[in-house]
Protein backbone atom coordinates (compact mmCIF):
# COMPACT_ATOMS: atom_id res chain seq x y z
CA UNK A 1 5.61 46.32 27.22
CA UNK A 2 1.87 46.99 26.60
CA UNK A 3 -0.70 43.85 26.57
CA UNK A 4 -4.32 43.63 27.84
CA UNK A 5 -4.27 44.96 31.53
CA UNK A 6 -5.09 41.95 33.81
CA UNK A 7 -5.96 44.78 36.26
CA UNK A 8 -8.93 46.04 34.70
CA UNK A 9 -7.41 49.63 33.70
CA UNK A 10 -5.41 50.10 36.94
CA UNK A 11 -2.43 48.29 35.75
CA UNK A 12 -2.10 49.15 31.63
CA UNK A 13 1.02 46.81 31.69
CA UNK A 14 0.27 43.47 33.93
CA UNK A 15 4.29 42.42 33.39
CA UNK A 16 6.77 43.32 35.28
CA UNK A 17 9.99 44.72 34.35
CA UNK A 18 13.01 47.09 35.39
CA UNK A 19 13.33 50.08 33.04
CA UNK A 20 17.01 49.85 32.50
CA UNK A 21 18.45 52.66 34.61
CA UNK A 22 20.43 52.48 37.64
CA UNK A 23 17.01 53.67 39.46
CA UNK A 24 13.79 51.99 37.87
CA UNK A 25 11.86 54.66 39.01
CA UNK A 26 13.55 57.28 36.39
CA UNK A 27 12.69 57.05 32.89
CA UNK A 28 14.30 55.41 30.66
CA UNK A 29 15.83 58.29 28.68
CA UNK A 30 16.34 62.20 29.40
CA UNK A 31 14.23 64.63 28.04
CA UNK A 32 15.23 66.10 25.19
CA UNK A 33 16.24 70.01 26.27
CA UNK A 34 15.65 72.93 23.71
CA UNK A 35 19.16 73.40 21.60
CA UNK A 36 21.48 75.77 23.88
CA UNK A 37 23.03 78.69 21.52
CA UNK A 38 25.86 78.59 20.57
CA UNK A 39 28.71 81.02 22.05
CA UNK A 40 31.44 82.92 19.70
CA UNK A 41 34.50 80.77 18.88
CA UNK A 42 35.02 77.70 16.28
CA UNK A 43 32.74 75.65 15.31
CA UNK A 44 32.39 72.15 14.20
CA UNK A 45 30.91 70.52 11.02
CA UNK A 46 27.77 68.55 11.73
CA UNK A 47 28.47 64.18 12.69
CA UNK A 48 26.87 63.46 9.33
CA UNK A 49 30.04 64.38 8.00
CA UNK A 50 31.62 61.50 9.08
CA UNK A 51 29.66 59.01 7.18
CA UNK A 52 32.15 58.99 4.08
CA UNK A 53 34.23 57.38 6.51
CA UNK A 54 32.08 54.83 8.05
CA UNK A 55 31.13 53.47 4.30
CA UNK A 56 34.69 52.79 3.52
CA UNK A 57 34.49 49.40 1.96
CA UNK A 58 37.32 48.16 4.78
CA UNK A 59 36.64 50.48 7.55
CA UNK A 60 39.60 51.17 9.88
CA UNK A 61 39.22 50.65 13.99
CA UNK A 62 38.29 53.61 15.36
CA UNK A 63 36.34 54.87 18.33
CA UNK A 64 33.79 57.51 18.97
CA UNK A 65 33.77 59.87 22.06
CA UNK A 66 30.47 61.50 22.70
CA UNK A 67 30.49 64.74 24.82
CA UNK A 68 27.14 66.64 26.19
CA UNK A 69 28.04 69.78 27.82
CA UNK A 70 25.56 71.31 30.17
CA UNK A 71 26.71 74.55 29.13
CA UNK A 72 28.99 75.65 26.09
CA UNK A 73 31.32 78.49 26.01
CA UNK A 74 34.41 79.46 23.61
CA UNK A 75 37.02 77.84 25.89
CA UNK A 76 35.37 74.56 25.48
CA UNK A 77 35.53 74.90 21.55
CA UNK A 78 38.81 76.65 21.52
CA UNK A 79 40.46 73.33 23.42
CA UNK A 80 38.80 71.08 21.10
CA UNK A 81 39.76 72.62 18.35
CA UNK A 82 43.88 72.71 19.64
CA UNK A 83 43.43 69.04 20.81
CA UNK A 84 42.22 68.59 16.87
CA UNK A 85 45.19 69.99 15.65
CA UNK A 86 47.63 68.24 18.02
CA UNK A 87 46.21 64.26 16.55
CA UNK A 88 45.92 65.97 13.13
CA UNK A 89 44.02 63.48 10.84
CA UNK A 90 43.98 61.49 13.21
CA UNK A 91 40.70 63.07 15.25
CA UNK A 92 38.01 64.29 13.06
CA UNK A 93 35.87 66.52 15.56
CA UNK A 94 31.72 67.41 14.99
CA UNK A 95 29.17 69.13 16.88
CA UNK A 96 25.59 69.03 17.29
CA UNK A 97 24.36 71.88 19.39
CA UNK A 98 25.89 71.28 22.68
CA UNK A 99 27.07 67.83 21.70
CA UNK A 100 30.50 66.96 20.25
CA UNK A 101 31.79 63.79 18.83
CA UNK A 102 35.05 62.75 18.25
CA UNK A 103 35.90 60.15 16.17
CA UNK A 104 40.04 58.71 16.72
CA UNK A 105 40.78 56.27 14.07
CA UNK A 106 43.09 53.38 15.19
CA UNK A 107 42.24 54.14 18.76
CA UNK A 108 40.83 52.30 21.25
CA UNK A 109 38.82 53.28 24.34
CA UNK A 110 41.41 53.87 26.65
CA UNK A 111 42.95 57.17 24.76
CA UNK A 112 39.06 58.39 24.54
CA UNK A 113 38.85 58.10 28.72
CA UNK A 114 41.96 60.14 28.45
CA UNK A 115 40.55 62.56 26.61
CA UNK A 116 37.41 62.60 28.38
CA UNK A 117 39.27 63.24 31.76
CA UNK A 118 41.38 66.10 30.48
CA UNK A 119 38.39 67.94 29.45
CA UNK A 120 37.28 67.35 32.48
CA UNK A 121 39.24 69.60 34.02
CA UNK A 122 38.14 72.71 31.97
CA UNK A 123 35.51 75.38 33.00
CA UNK A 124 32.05 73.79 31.93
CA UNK A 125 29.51 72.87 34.91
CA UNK A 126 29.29 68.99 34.27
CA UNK A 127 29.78 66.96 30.99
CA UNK A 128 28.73 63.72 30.15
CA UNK A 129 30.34 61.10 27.93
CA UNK A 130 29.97 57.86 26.23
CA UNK A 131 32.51 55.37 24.14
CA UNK A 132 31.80 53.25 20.93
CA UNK A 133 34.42 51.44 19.22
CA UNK A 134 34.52 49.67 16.36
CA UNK A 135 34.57 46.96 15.65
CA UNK A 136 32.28 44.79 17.61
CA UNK A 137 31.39 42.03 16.50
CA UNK A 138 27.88 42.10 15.56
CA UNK A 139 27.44 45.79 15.09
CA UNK A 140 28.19 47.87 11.74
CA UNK A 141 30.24 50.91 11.27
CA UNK A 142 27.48 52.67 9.59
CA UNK A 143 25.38 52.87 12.54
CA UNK A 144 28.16 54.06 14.65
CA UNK A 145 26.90 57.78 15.92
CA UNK A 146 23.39 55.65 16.46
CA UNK A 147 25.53 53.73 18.77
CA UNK A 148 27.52 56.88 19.93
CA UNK A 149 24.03 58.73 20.99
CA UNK A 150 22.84 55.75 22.44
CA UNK A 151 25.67 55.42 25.23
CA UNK A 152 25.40 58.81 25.49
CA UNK A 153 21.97 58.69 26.94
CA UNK A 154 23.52 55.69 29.02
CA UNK A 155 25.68 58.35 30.73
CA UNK A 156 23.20 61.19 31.19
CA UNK A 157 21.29 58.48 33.52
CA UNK A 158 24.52 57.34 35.62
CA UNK A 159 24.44 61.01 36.66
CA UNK A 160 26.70 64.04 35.38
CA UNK A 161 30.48 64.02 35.19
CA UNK A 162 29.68 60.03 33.87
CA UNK A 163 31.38 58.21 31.21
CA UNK A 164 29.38 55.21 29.94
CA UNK A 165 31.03 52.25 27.30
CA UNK A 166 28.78 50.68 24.84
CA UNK A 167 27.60 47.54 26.57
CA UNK A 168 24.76 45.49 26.83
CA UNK A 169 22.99 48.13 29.53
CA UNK A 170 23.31 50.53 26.90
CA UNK A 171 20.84 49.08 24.17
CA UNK A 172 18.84 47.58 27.18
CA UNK A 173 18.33 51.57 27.86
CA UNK A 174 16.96 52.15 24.18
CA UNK A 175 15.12 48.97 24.34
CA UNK A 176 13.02 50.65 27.41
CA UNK A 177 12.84 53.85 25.21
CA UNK A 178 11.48 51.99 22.39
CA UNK A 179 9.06 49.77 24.28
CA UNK A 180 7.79 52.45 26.16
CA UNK A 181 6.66 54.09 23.72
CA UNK A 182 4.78 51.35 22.06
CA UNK A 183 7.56 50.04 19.08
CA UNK A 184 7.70 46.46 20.33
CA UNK A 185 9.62 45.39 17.16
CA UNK A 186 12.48 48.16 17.59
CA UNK A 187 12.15 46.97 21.80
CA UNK A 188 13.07 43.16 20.37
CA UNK A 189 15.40 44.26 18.17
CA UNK A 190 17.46 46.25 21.08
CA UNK A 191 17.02 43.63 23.95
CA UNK A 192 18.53 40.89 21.41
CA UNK A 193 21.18 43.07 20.30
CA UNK A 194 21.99 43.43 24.05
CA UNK A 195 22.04 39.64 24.57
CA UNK A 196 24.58 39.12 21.67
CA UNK A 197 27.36 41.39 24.27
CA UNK A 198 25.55 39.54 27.52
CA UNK A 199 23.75 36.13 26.76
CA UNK A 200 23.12 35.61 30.16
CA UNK A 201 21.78 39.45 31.23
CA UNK A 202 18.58 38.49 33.46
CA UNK A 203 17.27 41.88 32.95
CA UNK A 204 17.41 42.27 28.86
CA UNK A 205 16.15 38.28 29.09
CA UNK A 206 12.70 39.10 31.11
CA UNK A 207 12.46 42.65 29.15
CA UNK A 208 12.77 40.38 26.27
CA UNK A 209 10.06 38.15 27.35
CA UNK A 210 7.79 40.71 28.31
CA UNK A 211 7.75 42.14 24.45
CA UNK A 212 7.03 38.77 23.00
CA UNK A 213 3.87 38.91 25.56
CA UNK A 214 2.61 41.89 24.45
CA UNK A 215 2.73 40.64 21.27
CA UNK A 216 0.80 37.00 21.89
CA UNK A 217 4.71 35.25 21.23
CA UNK A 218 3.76 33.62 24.28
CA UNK A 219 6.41 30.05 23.67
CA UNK A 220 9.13 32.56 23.25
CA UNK A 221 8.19 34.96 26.10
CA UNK A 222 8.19 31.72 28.13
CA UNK A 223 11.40 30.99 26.83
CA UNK A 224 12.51 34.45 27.81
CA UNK A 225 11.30 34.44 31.01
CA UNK A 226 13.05 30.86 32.02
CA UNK A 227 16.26 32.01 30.80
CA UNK A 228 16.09 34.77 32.99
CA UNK A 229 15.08 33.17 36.14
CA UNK A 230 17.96 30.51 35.27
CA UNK A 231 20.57 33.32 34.99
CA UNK A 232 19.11 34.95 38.51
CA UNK A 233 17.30 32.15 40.31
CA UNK A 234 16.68 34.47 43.23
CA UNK A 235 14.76 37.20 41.13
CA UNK A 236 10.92 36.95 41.23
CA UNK A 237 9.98 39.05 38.30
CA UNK A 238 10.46 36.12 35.28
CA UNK A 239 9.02 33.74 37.55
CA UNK A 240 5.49 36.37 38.09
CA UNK A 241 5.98 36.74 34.61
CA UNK A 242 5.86 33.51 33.43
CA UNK A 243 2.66 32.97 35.26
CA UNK A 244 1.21 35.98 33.77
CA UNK A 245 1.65 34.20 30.47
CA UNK A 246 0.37 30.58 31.78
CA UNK A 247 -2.73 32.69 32.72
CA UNK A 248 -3.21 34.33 29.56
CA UNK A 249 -3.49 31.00 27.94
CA UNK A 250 -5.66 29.63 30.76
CA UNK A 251 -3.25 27.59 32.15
CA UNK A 252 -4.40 27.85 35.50
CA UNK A 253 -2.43 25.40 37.74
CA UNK A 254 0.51 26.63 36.48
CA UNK A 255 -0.12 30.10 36.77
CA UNK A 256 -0.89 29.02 40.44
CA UNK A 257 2.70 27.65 40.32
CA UNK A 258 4.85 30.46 39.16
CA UNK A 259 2.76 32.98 41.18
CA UNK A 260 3.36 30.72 44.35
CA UNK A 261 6.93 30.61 44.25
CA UNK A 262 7.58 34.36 42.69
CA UNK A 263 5.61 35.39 46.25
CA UNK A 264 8.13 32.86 48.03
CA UNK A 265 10.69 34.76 46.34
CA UNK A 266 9.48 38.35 47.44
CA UNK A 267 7.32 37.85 49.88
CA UNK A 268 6.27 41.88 49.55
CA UNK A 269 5.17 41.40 46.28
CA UNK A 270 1.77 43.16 45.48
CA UNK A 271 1.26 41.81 42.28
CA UNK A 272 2.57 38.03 42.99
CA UNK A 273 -0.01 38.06 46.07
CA UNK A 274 -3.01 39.41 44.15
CA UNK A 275 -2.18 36.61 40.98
CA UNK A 276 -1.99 34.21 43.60
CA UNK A 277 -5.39 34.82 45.18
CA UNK A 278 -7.21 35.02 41.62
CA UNK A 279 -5.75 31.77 40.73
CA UNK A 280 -6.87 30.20 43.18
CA UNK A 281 -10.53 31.40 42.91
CA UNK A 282 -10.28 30.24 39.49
CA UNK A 283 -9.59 27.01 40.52
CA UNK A 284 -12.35 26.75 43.02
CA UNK A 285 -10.24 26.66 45.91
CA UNK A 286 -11.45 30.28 47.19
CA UNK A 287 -10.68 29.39 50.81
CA UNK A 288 -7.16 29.36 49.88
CA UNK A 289 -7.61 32.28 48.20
CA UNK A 290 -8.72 34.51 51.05
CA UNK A 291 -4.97 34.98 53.05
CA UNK A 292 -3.48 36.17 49.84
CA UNK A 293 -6.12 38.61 48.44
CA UNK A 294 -6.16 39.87 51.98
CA UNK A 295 -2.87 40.30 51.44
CA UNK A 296 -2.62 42.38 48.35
CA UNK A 297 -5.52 44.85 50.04
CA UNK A 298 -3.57 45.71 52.77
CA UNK A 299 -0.58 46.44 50.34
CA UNK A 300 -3.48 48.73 48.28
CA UNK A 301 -6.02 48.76 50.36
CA UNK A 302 -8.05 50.99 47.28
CA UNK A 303 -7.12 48.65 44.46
CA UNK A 304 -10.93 47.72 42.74
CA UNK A 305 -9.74 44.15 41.02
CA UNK A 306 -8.39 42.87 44.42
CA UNK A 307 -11.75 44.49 46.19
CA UNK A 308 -13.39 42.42 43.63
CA UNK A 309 -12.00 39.10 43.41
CA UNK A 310 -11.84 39.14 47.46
CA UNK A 311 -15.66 39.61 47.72
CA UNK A 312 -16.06 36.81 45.21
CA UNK A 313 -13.46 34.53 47.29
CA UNK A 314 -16.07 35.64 50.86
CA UNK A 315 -18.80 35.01 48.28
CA UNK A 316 -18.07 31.83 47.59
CA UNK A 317 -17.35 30.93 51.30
CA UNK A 318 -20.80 32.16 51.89
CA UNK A 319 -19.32 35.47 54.09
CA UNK A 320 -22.04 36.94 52.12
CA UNK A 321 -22.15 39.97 54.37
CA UNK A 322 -18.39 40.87 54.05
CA UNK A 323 -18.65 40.01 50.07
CA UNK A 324 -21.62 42.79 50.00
CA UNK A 325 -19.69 45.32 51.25
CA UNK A 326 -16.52 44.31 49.48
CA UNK A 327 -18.48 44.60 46.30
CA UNK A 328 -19.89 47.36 47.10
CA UNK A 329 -16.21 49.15 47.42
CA UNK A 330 -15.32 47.71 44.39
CA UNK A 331 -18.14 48.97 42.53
CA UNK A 332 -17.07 52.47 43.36
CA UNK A 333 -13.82 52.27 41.50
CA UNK A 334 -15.21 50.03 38.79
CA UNK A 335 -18.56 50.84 38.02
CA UNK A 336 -19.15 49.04 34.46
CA UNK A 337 -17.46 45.81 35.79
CA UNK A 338 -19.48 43.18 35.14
CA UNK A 339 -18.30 40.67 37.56
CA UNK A 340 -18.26 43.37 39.95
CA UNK A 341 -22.26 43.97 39.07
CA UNK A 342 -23.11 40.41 39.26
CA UNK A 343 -21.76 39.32 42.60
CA UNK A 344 -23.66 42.84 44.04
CA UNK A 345 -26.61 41.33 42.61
CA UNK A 346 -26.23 37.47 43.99
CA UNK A 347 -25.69 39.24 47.36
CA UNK A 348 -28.81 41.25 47.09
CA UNK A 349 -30.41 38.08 46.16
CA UNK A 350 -28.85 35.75 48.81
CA UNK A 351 -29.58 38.50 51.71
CA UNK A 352 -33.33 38.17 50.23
CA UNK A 353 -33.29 42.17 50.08
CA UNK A 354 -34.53 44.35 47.11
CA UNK A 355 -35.26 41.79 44.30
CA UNK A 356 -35.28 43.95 41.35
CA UNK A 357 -32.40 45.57 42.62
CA UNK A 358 -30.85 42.20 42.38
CA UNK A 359 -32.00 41.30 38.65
CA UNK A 360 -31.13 45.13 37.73
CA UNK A 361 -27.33 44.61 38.80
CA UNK A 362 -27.62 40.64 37.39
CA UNK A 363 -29.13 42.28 34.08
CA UNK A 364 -26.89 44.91 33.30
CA UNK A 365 -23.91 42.55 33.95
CA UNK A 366 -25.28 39.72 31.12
CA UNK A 367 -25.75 42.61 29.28
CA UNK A 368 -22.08 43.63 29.19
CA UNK A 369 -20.43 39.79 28.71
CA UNK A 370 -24.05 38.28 27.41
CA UNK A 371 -21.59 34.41 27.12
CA UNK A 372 -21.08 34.48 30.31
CA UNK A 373 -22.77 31.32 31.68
CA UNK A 374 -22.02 32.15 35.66
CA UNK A 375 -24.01 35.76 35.23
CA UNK A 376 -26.52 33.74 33.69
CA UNK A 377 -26.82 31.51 36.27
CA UNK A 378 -27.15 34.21 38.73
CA UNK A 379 -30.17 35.69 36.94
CA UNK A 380 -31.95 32.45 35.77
CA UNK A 381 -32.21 31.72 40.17
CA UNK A 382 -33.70 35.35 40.69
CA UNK A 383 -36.10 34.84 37.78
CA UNK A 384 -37.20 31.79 39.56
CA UNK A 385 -37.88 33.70 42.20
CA UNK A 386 -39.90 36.05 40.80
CA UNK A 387 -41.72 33.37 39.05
CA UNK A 388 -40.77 34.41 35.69
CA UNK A 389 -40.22 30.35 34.47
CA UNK A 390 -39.84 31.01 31.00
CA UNK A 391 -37.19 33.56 31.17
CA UNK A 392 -35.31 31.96 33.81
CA UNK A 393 -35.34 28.51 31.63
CA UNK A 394 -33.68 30.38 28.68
CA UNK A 395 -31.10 31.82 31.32
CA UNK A 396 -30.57 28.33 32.42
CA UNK A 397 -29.75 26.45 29.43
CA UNK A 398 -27.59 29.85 28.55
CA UNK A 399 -25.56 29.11 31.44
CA UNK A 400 -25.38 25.15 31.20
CA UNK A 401 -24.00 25.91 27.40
CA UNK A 402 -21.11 28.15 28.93
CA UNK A 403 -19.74 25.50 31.14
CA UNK A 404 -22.10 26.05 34.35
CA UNK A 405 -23.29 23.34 36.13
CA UNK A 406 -26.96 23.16 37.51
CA UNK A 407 -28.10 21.93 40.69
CA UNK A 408 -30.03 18.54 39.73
CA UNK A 409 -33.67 20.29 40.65
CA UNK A 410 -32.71 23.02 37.95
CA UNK A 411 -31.76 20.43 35.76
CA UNK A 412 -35.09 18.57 36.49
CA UNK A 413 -36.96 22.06 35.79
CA UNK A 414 -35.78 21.68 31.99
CA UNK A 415 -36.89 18.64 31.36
């Protein structure tokens, strides 16, 4: 998943997620390599051919065997090919480039480890394997070498010499795939495929979640995301998660919530700190605020949204000094953030330094979210300032209209 960044372009994807392989920081899937020739010997028909026999109106048990070898040669064919002849009709054989399948009607899994392990022992460098077999409840015939290719991929990211079975892990994998590259529909489709083999899989539950986020399905992401947490109650990403989502809906307490116990969870957490700290600003309880955004800095000490909301927490504690500099940090890495151009701007004004450099940072931040009744606010008291009543009264009933609330002599100036 991905949804609008709650890190201001640092962090495209706010939610947090594992990608599905056995080491979240690989990708999801292999890169596909250039077709490898192929070497003198027989060859195979292509796996389309075996669709006659997956539309059989009552299609037979069988299983699929898919092979990758990292490099082909005649011996490899030439033992294929003799192993086809020894199960007869039994084994229907097809290659794709460097890729074999073999399909072994009224066989289960067990004789296609067999055969996996006795080709193991030939010549090639490493080969990689996966199992389907039908049927499963749940999963047609006709999509077989879909299914085939997908535990395939399963295997390439266990490592070579590995033998993955279709499982829940598997379409978990091409749920990443999918979601990663933006197909949230096909991601949804995979991760609830993967719950009907594992109901209770924490991971394919919070990927799950995190998809109907990104797509504003926020009662089922929360759904999602408790489901998870219930089937791992020591994991913290469904519980951050489910915050994230409170937030989005400007649930605020509860975002506080979830984001409080996902950092009692994992107390290393970056992202649970930062959340923590913003919430809490939001709530005007910046105070509070302050140990956690310090927190997250010295985790990523250059990260511009926690620079930003930790000068606004020392802002609104009236550290003015620390929240000028803080700002000032900030406004390197983010220099068209408007709260970022405000709170410079309040400081100026506060410190009593530069005036118009104050407005100039207050104006170019109304400019950019002109609704905002807070950056309002901030201008309308400079305006005062500079005696420029008239302006600084339109500024001021601007900013009581957007949910700001005026000190009573302000108040008593617009009347």
């Amino acid at each position: 998943m991905k949804a609008s960044s709650a890190l201001q372009g640092e962090c495209p994807d706010p939610f947090l997620r594992c990608n599905g392989s056995p080491d979240p920081a690989l990708p999801c899937s292999r890169p596909q390599e250039a077709p490898a020739p192929l070497p003198d010997g027989p060859h195979f028909p292509s796996p389309e051919s075996l669709s006659v026999l997956f539309t059989q109106e009552s299609c037979p048990p069988f299983t699929i065997l898919s092979l990758q070898v990292e490099t082909l040669s005649g011996d490899m064919e030439k033992t294929l090919s003799d192993l086809g002849k020894e199960q007869q009709d039994r084994l229907h054989i097809t290659q794709e480039n460097n890729i074999f399948f073999l399909l072994l009607q009224d066989k289960g899994p067990e004789e296609a480890e067999k055969i996996f392990h006795k080709l193991k022992t030939g010549p090639e460098t490493a080969m990689n394997a996966g199992i389907f077999t039908y049927p499963l409840d749940g999963f047609t015939a006709a999509r077989a070498l879909e299914y085939s290719r997908k535990t395939l991929t399963h295997s390439l990211l266990l490592g070579p010499d590995s033998l993955a079975s279709f499982d829940a892990v598997t379409l978990n994998i091409s749920g990443d795939e999918a979601y990663q590259e933006g197909r949230m529909d096909e991601a949804i489709e995979e991760y609830e495929a993967a719950l009907r083999l594992d109901p209770e899989n924490a991971n394919v539950l919070n990927s799950l979640g995190v998809c109907f986020g990104v797509i504003q399905n926020y009662e089922r992401a929360l759904n999602a995301f408790r489901r998870s947490h219930a089937a791992d109650p020591k994991e913290a990403m469904p519980v951050y998660n489910e915050g994230l989502i409170h937030e989005m809906q400007g649930e605020k307490q509860r975002a506080k919530d979830c984001f409080e116990k996902a950092l009692c969870l994992s107390p290393d957490s970056f992202e649970s700190a930062f959340h923590l700290g913003k919430s809490l600003v939001a709530l005007e309880d910046p105070e509070a605020a302050l140990p956690f955004l310090e927190k997250a800095r010295t985790i990523k000490p250059e990260n511009g949204p926690v620079l930003k909301f930790l000068a606004e927490a020392c802002f609104r504690t009236r550290e003015t000094e620390k929240a000028f500099h803080l700002f000032r940090q900030a406004l390197r890495r983010m220099p068209r953030d408007a709260a970022v151009l405000s709170g410079l701007g309040a400081c100026f004004d506060l410190k009593g330094e530069n005036p118009d450099i104050a407005a100039t940072f207050c104006e170019e931040a109304l400019a950019i979210e002109p609704d905002n009744g807070l950056f309002a606010l901030r201008l309308a008291r400079i305006r005062i300032r500079q005696n420029r009543n008239e302006e600084a009264r339109s500024l001021l009933l601007m900013a009581r209209k957007n949910g700001q609330k005026l000190s009573r002599e302000e108040e008593n100036g617009l009347n």
